[in-house]
Protein backbone atom coordinates (compact mmCIF):
# COMPACT_ATOMS: atom_id res chain seq x y z
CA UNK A 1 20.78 -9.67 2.81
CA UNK A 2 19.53 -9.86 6.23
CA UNK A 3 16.00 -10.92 5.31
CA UNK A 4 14.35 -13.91 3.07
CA UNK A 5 11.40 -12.32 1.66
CA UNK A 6 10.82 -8.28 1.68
CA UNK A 7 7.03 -7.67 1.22
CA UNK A 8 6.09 -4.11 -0.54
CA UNK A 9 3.47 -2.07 -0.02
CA UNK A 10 2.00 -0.99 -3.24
CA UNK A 11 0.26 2.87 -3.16
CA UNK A 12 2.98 5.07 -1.86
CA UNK A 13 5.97 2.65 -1.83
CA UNK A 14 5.85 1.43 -5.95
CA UNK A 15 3.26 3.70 -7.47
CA UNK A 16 3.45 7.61 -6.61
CA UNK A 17 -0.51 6.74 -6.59
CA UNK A 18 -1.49 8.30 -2.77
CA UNK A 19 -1.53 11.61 -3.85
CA UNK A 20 -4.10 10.87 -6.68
CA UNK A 21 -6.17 8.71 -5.07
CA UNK A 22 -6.59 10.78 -2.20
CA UNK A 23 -7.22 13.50 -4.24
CA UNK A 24 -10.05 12.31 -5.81
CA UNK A 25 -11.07 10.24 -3.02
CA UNK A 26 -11.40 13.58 -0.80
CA UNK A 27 -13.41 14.96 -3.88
CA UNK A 28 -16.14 12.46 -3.88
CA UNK A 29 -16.81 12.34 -0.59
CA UNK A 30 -17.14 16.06 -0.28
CA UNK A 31 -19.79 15.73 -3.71
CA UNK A 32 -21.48 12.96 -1.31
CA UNK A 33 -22.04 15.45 1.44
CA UNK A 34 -19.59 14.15 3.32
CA UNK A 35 -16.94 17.14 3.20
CA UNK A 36 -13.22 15.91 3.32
CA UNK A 37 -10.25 17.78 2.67
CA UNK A 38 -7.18 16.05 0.98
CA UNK A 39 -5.13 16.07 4.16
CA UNK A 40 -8.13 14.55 6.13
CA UNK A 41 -7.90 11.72 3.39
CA UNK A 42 -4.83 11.14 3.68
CA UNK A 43 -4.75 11.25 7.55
CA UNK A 44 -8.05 8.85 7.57
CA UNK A 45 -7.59 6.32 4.87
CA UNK A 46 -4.05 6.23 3.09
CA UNK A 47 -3.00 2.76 3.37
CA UNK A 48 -6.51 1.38 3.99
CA UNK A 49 -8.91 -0.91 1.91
CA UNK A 50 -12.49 0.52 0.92
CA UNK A 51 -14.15 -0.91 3.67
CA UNK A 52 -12.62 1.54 6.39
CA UNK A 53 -13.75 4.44 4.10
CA UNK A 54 -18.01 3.03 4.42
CA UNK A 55 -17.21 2.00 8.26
CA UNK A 56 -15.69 5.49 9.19
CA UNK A 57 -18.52 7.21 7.21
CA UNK A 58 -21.30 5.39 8.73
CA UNK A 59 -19.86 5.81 12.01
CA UNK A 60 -19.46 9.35 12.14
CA UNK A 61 -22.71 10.53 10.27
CA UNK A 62 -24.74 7.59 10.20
CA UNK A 63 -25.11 7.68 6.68
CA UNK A 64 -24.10 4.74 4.19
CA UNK A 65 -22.36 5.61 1.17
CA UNK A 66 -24.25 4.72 -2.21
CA UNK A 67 -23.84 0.93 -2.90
CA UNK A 68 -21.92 1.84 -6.52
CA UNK A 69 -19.47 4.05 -4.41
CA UNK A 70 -16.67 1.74 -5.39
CA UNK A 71 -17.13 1.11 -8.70
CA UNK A 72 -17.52 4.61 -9.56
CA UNK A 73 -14.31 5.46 -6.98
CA UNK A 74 -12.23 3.28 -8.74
CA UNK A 75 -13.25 4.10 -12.28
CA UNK A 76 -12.10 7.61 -11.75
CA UNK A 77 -9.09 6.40 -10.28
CA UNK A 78 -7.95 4.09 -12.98
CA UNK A 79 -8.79 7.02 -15.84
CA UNK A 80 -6.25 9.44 -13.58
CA UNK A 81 -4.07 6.50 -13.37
CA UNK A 82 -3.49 6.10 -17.40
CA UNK A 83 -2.87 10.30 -17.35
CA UNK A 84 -0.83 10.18 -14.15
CA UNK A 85 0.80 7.51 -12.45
CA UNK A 86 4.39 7.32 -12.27
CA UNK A 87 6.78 4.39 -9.97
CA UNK A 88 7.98 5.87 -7.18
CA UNK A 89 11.53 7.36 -7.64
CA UNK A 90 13.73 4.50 -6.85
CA UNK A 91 11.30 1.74 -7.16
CA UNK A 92 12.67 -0.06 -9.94
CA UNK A 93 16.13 0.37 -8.40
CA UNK A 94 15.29 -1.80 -5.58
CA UNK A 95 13.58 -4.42 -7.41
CA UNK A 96 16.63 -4.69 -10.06
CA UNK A 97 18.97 -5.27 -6.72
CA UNK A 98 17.22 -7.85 -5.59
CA UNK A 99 16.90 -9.71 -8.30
CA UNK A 100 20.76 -9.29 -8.98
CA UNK A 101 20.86 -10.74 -5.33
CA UNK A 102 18.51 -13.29 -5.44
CA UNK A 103 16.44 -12.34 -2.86
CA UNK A 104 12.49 -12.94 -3.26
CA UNK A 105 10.13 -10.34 -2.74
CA UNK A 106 5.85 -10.03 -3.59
CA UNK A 107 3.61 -7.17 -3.27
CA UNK A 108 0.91 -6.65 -0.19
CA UNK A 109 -1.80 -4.13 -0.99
CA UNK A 110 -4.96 -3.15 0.36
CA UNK A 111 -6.11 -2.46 -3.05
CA UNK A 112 -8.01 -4.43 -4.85
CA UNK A 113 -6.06 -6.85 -7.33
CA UNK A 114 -7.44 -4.67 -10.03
CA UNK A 115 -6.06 -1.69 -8.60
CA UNK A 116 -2.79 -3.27 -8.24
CA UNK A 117 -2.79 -4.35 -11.93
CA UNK A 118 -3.67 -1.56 -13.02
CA UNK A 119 -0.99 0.78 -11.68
CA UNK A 120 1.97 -1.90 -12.62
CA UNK A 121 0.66 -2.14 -15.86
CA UNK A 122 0.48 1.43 -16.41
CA UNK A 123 3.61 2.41 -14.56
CA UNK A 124 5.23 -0.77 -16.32
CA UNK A 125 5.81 -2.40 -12.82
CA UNK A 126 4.07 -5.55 -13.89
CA UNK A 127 7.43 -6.76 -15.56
CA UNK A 128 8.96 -7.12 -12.13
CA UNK A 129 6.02 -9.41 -10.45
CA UNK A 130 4.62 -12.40 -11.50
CA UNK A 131 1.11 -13.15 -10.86
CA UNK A 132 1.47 -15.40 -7.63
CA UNK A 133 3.34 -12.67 -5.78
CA UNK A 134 0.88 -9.95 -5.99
CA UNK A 135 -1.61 -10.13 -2.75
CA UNK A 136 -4.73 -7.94 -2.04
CA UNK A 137 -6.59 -7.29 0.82
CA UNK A 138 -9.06 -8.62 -1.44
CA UNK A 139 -7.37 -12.46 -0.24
CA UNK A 140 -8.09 -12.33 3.54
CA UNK A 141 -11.16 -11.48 6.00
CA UNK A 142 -9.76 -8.49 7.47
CA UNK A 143 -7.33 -5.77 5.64
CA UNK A 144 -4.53 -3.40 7.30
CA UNK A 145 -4.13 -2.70 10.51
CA UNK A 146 -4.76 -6.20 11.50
CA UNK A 147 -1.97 -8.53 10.50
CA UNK A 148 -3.67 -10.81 8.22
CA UNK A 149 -2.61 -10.08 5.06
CA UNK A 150 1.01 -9.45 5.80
CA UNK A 151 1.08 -13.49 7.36
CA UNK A 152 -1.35 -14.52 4.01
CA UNK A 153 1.84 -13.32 1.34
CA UNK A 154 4.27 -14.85 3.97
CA UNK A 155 2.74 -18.23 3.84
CA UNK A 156 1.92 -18.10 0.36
CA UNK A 157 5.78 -16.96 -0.51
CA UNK A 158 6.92 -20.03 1.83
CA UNK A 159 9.14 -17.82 4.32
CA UNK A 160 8.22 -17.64 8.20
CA UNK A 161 7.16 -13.94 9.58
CA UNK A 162 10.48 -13.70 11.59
CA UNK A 163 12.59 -13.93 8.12
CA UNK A 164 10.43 -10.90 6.62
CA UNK A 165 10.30 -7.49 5.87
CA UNK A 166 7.80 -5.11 5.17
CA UNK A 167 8.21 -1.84 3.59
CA UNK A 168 4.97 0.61 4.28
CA UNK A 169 4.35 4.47 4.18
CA UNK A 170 1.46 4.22 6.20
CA UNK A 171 0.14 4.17 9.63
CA UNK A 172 -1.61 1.21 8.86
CA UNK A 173 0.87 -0.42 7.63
CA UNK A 174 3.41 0.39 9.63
CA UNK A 175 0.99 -1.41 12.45
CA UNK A 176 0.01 -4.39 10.74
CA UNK A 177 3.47 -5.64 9.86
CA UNK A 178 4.51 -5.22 13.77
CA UNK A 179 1.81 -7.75 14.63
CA UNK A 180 2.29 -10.13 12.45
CA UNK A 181 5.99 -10.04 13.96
CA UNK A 182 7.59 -8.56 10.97
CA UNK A 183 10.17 -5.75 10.31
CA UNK A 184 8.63 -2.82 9.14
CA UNK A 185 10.83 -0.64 7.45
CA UNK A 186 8.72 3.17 7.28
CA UNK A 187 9.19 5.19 3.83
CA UNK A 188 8.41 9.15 4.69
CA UNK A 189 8.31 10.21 1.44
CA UNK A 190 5.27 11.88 2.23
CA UNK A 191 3.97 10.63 5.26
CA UNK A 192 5.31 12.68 8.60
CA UNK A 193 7.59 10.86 10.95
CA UNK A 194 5.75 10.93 13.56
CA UNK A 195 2.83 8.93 12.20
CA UNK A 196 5.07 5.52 11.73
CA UNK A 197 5.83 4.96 15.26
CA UNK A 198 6.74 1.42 15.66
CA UNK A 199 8.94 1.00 12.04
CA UNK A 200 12.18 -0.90 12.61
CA UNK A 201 13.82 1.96 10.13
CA UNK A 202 12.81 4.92 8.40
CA UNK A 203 14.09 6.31 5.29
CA UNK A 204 13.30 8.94 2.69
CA UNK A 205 15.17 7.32 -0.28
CA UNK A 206 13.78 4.38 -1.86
CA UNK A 207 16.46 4.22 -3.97
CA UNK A 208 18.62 3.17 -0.84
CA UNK A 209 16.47 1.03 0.69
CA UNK A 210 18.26 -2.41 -1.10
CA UNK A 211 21.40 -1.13 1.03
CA UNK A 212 19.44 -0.48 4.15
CA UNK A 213 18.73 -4.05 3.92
CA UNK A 214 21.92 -5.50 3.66
């Protein structure tokens, strides 16, 4: 395999979680006042942490959301999580082949470790990462689109930027592994084509993404 580390994504590219969250994230704004359709969620904050969800709120009404806004956010999340979540179709696929090929890999997420937990335990992902290769935006100053994270699991996992891979569905994403001089490869399993300008590759089939990587 052409790369020494592949860094996932974790909403979108293992847990069919995006659709949920957005969901109810579109909801609660709307109950706040603040009306938001799904696709505006998606279009706004898929692939972002919580912060950019106050910042973008408060700059475009001048309003701050409620100080408990992400406790009770994420409390309705994790209860549609247990009824809900699935892995994405071809998730485990990819982590079983590289394994077999001894090739490392760690999650990059700018959920909060919680979240991330949460979702592998419930979608039974957790058997495939141990605890030192799951990374939140929770670990750095600034999450997705700036770079920091991305170069945080990189260090951490002991491979230099140029020998990694990062596999996103988001805008975000898609931006913040080019600058931290990374391959990006773009999943459009839901996410348009047009919005992951920049990926190295794009695919629709995560269970082919192992041989994309060869």
């Amino acid at each position: 395999m052409r790369y020494d580390l592949v860094i996932f994504d974790n909403d979108g590219v293992l847990v069919d979680s995006e659709p949920i969250s957005n969901r109810l994230l579109a909801r609660y704004l709307t109950e706040l006042g603040h009306p938001t359709s799904y696709e505006e969620s998606l279009r706004d904050y898929m692939g972002a942490a919580m912060h950019r969800v106050h910042d973008l709120v408060e700059e475009r009404t001048g309003q701050r959301l409620p100080d408990d806004f992400d406790d009770v956010f994420h409390a309705r999340v994790f209860a549609a999580f247990e009824r809900e979540l699935k892995p994405v179709a071809g998730a485990v696929d990819v982590l079983e082949r590289l394994v077999a090929d001894g090739v490392p890999y760690c999650v990059a997420s700018s959920g909060s470790h919680e979240r991330i937990r949460v979702g592998h335990r419930t979608t039974g992902l957790d058997e495939w990462f141990e605890d030192e290769w799951v990374f939140s935006s929770e670990d750095v100053g600034r999450g997705k689109p700036a770079p920091d994270l991305f170069l945080y699991a990189a260090e951490r996992m002991g491979v230099a930027p140029e020998r990694c891979v990062v596999v996103e569905d988001s805008p975000l994403g898609v931006r913040a592994g080019v600058a931290a001089g990374m391959d990006v490869y773009g999943f459009i399993g839901m996410t348009p084509v047009e919005r992951l300008v920049g990926a190295t590759q794009l695919f629709r089939d995560m269970g082919q993404l192992a041989d994309l990587l060869e």
